[in-house]
C-alpha atoms as a PDB file:
ATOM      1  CA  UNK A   1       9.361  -0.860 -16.874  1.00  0.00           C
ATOM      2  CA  UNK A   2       8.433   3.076 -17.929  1.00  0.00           C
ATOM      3  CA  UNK A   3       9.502   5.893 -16.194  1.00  0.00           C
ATOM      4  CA  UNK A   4       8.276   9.349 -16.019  1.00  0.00           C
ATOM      5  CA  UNK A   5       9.255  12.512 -14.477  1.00  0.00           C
ATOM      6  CA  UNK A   6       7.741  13.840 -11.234  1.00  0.00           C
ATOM      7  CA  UNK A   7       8.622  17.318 -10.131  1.00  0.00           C
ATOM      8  CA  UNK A   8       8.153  19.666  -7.028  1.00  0.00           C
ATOM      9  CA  UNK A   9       8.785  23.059  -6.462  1.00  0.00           C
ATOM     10  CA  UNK A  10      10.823  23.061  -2.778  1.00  0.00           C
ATOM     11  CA  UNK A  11      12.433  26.561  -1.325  1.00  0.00           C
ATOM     12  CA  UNK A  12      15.997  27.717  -2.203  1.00  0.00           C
ATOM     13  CA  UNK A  13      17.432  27.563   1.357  1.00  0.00           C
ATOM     14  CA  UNK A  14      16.770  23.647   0.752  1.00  0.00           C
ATOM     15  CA  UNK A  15      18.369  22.882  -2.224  1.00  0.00           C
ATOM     16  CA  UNK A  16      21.130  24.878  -0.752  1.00  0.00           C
ATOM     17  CA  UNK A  17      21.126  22.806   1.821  1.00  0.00           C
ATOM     18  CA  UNK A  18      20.748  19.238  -0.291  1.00  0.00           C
ATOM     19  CA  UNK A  19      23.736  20.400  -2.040  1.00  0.00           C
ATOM     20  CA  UNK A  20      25.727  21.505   0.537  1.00  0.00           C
ATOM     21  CA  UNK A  21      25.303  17.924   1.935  1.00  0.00           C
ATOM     22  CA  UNK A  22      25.082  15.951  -1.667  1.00  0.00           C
ATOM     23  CA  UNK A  23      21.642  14.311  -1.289  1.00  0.00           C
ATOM     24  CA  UNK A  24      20.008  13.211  -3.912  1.00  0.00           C
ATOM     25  CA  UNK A  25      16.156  13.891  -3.921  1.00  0.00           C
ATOM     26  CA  UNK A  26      15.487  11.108  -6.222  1.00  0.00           C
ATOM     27  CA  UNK A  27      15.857   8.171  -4.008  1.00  0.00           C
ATOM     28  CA  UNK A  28      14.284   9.767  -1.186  1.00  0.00           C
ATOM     29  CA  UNK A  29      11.456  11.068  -3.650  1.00  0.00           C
ATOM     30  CA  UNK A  30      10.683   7.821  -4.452  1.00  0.00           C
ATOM     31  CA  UNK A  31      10.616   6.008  -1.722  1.00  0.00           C
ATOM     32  CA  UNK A  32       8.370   8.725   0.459  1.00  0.00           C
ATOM     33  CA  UNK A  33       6.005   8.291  -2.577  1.00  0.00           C
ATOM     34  CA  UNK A  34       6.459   4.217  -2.476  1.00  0.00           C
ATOM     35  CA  UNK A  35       5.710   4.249   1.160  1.00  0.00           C
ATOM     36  CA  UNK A  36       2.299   7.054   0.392  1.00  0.00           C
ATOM     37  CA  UNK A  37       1.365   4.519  -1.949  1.00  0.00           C
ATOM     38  CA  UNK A  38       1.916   1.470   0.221  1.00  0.00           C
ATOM     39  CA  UNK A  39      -0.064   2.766   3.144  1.00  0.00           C
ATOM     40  CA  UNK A  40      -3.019   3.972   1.056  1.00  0.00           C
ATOM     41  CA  UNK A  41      -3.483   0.723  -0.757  1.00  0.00           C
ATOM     42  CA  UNK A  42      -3.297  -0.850   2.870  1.00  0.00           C
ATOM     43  CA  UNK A  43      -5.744   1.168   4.045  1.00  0.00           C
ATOM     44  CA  UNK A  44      -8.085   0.116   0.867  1.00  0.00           C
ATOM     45  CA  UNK A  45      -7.713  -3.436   1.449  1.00  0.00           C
ATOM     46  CA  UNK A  46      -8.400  -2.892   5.211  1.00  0.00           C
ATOM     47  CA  UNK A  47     -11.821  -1.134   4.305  1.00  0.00           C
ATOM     48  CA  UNK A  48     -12.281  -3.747   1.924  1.00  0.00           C
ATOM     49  CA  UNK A  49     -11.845  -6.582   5.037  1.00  0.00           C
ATOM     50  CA  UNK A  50     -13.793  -5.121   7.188  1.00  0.00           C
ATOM     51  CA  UNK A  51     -16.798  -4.758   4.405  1.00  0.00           C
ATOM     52  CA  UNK A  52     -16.075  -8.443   3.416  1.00  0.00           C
ATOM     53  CA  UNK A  53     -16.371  -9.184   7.230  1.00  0.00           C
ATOM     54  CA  UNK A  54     -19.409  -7.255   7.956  1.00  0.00           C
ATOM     55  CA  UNK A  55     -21.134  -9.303   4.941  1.00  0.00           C
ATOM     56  CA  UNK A  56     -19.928 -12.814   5.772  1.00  0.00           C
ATOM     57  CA  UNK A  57     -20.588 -12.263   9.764  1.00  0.00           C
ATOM     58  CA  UNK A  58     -23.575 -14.178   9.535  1.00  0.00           C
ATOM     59  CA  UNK A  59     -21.814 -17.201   8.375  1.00  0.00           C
ATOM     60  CA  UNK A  60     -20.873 -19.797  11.221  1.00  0.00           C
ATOM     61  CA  UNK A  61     -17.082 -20.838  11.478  1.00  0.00           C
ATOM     62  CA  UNK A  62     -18.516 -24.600  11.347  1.00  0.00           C
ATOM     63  CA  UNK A  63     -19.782 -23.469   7.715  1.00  0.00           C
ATOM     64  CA  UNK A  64     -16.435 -21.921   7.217  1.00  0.00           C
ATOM     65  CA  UNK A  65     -14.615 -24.819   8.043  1.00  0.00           C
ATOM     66  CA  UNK A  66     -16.854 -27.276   5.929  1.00  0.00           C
ATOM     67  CA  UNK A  67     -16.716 -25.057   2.744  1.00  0.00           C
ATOM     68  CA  UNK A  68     -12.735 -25.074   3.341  1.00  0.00           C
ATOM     69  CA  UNK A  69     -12.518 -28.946   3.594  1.00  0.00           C
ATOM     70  CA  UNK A  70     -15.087 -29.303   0.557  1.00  0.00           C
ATOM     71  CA  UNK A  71     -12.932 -26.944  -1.610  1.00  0.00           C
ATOM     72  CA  UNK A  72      -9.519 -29.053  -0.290  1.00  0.00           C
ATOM     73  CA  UNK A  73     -11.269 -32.371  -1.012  1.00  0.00           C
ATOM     74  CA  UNK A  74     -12.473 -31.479  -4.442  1.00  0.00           C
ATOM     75  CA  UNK A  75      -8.472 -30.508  -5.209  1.00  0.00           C
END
């Protein structure tokens, strides 16, 4: 797995402050940036759902069920 180098410009009273009290920004960088990153790809797959949902609405749950057991039969 790469890495690469993300920076951000923060005020001097902070990094006063993150030294004063040894944090590291790194970990917390990344995982605020994980978690962005987790909720917007979320979010995608929800729109996605409910487009997939909105499409297949007309389709009965009889003909849902059928189409399951004819794709678990053919296994």
């Amino acid at each position: 797995m790469g890495y690469v180098t993300v920076s951000a410009k923060i005020p001097k009273r902070l990094k006063e402050l993150m030294d004063k009290y040894g944090i590291k920004p790194g970990p917390i960088v990344r995982r605020a940036l994980e978690e962005e990153v987790r909720k917007r790809v979320l979010s995608e797959l929800e729109e996605r759902a409910r487009e997939l949902s909105a499409k297949l609405a007309h389709v009965s749950d009889e003909e849902i069920a059928a189409l399951i057991r004819e794709y678990r039969e053919g296994r």
